[in-house]
Protein backbone atom coordinates (compact mmCIF):
# COMPACT_ATOMS: atom_id res chain seq x y z
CA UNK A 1 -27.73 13.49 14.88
CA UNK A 2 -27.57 12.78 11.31
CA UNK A 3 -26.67 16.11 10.46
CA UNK A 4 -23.43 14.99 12.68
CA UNK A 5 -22.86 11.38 11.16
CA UNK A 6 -23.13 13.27 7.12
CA UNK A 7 -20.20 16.06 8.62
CA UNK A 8 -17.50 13.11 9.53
CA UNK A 9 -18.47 11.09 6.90
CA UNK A 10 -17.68 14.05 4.61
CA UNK A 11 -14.42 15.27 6.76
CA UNK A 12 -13.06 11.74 6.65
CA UNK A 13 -13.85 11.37 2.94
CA UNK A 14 -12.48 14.94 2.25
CA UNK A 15 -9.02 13.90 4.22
CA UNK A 16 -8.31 10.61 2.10
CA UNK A 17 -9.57 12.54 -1.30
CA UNK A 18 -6.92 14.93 -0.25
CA UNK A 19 -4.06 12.51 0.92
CA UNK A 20 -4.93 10.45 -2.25
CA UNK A 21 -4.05 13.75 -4.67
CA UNK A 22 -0.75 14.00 -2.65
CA UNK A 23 2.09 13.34 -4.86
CA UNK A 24 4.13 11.23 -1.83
CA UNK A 25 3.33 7.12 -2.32
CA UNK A 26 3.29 7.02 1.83
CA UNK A 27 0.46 9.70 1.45
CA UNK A 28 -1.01 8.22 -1.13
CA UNK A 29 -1.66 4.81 0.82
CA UNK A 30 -3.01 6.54 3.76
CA UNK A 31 -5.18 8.82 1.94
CA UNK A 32 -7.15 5.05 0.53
CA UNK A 33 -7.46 3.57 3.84
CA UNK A 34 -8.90 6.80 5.61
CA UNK A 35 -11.17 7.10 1.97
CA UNK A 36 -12.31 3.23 2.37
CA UNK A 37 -13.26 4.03 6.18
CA UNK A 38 -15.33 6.74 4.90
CA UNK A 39 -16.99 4.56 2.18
CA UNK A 40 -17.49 1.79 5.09
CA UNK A 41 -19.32 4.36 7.07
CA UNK A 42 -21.67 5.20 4.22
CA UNK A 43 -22.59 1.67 3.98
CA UNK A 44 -22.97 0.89 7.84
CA UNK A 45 -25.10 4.38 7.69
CA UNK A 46 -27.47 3.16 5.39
CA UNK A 47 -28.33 -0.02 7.41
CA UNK A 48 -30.08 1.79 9.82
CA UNK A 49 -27.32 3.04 12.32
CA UNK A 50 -30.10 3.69 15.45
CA UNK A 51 -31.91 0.15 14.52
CA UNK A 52 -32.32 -1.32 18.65
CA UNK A 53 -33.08 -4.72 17.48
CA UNK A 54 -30.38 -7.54 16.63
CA UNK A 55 -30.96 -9.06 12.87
CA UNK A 56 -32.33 -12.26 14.48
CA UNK A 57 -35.38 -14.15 13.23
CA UNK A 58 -37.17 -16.43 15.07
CA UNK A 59 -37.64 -19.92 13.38
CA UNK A 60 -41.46 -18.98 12.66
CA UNK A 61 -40.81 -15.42 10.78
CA UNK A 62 -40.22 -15.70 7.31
CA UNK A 63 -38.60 -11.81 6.96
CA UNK A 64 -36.88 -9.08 9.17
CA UNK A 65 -39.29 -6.45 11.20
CA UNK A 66 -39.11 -2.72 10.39
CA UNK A 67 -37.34 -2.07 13.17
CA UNK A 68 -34.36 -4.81 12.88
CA UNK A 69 -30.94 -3.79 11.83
CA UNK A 70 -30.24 -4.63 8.49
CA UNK A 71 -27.14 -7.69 7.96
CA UNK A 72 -26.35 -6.97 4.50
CA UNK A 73 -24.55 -3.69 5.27
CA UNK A 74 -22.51 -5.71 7.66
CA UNK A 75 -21.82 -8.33 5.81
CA UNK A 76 -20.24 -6.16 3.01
CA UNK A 77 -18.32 -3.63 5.18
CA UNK A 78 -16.78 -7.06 7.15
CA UNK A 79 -15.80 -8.17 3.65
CA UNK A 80 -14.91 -4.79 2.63
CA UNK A 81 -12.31 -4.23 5.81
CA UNK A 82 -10.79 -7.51 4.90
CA UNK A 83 -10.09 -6.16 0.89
CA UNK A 84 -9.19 -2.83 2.31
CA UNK A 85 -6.28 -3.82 4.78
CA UNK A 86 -5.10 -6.42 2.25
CA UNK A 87 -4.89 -3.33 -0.43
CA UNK A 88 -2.87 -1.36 1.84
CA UNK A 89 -0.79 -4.35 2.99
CA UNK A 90 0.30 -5.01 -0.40
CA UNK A 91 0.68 -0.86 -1.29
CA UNK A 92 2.57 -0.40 1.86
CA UNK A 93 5.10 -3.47 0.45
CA UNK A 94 5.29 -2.18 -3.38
CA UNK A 95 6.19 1.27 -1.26
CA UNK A 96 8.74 0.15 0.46
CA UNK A 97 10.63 -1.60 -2.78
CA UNK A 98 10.06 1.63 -4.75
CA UNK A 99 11.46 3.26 -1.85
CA UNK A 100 13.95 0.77 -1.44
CA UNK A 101 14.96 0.78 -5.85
CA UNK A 102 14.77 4.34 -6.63
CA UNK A 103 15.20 6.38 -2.88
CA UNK A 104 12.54 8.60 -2.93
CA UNK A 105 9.01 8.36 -2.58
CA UNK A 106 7.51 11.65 -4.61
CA UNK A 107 5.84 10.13 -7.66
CA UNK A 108 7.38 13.60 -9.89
CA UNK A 109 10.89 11.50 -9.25
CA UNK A 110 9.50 8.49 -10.87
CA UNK A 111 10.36 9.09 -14.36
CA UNK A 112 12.81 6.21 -15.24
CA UNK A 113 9.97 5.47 -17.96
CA UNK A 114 10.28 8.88 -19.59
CA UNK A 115 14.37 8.48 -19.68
CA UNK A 116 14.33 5.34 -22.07
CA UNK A 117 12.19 7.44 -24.46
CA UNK A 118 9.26 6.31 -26.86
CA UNK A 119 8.93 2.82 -28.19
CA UNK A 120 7.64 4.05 -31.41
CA UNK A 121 11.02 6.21 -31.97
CA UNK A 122 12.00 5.14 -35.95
CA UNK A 123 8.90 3.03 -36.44
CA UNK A 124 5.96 4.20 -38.66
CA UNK A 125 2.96 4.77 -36.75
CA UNK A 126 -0.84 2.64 -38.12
């Protein structure tokens, strides 16, 4: 079984590495969400996925059993689903203005930097 979990860990992470090195800004955005999910899994993987027991403690325990699910794992991925979807949220939005200012979304169109030319053109350089 954990042969299984390591396999669409690494497919999911292997899609968003490849979406990420896409050169569209639509790609791009999906390609760091799917690689985020991935990265969540990792984490929720390494709190003991199979755990049976509920991270309770009774008021006369001091610390968690061996057996007990581990919160800290959950804790983070809730916190890191919240940064996640806010990252995309406000990539999908600078998206659709660059879509919306220039009319394409390939990132080899965006040169409008490269047009105005060097800001060190007839200065001496240090």
């Amino acid at each position: 079984m954990n042969l299984i979990y390591a396999l669409a860990i690494s497919a999911l992470a292997s899609c968003g590495v490849y979406l990420l090195l896409s050169r569209h800004v639509i790609r791009i955005i999906i390609g760091v969400a799917i690689l985020s999910a991935a990265v969540n899994l990792v984490i929720l993987y390494s709190g003991r996925i199979v755990s049976s027991l509920p991270p309770i403690m009774p008021a006369d325990v001091s610390e968690l059993g061996m057996d007990t699910a581990n919160p800290l794992p959950q804790a983070l991925i809730l916190t890191a689903i919240v940064i996640g979807f806010a990252l995309t949220a406000f990539a999908s939005a600078l998206a659709l203005q660059l879509m919306r200012s220039n009319g394409a979304d390939d990132t080899g169109d965006l040169n409008d930097a490269e047009r105005l030319g060097s800001p060190f053109d007839g200065e001496e350089h240090r």
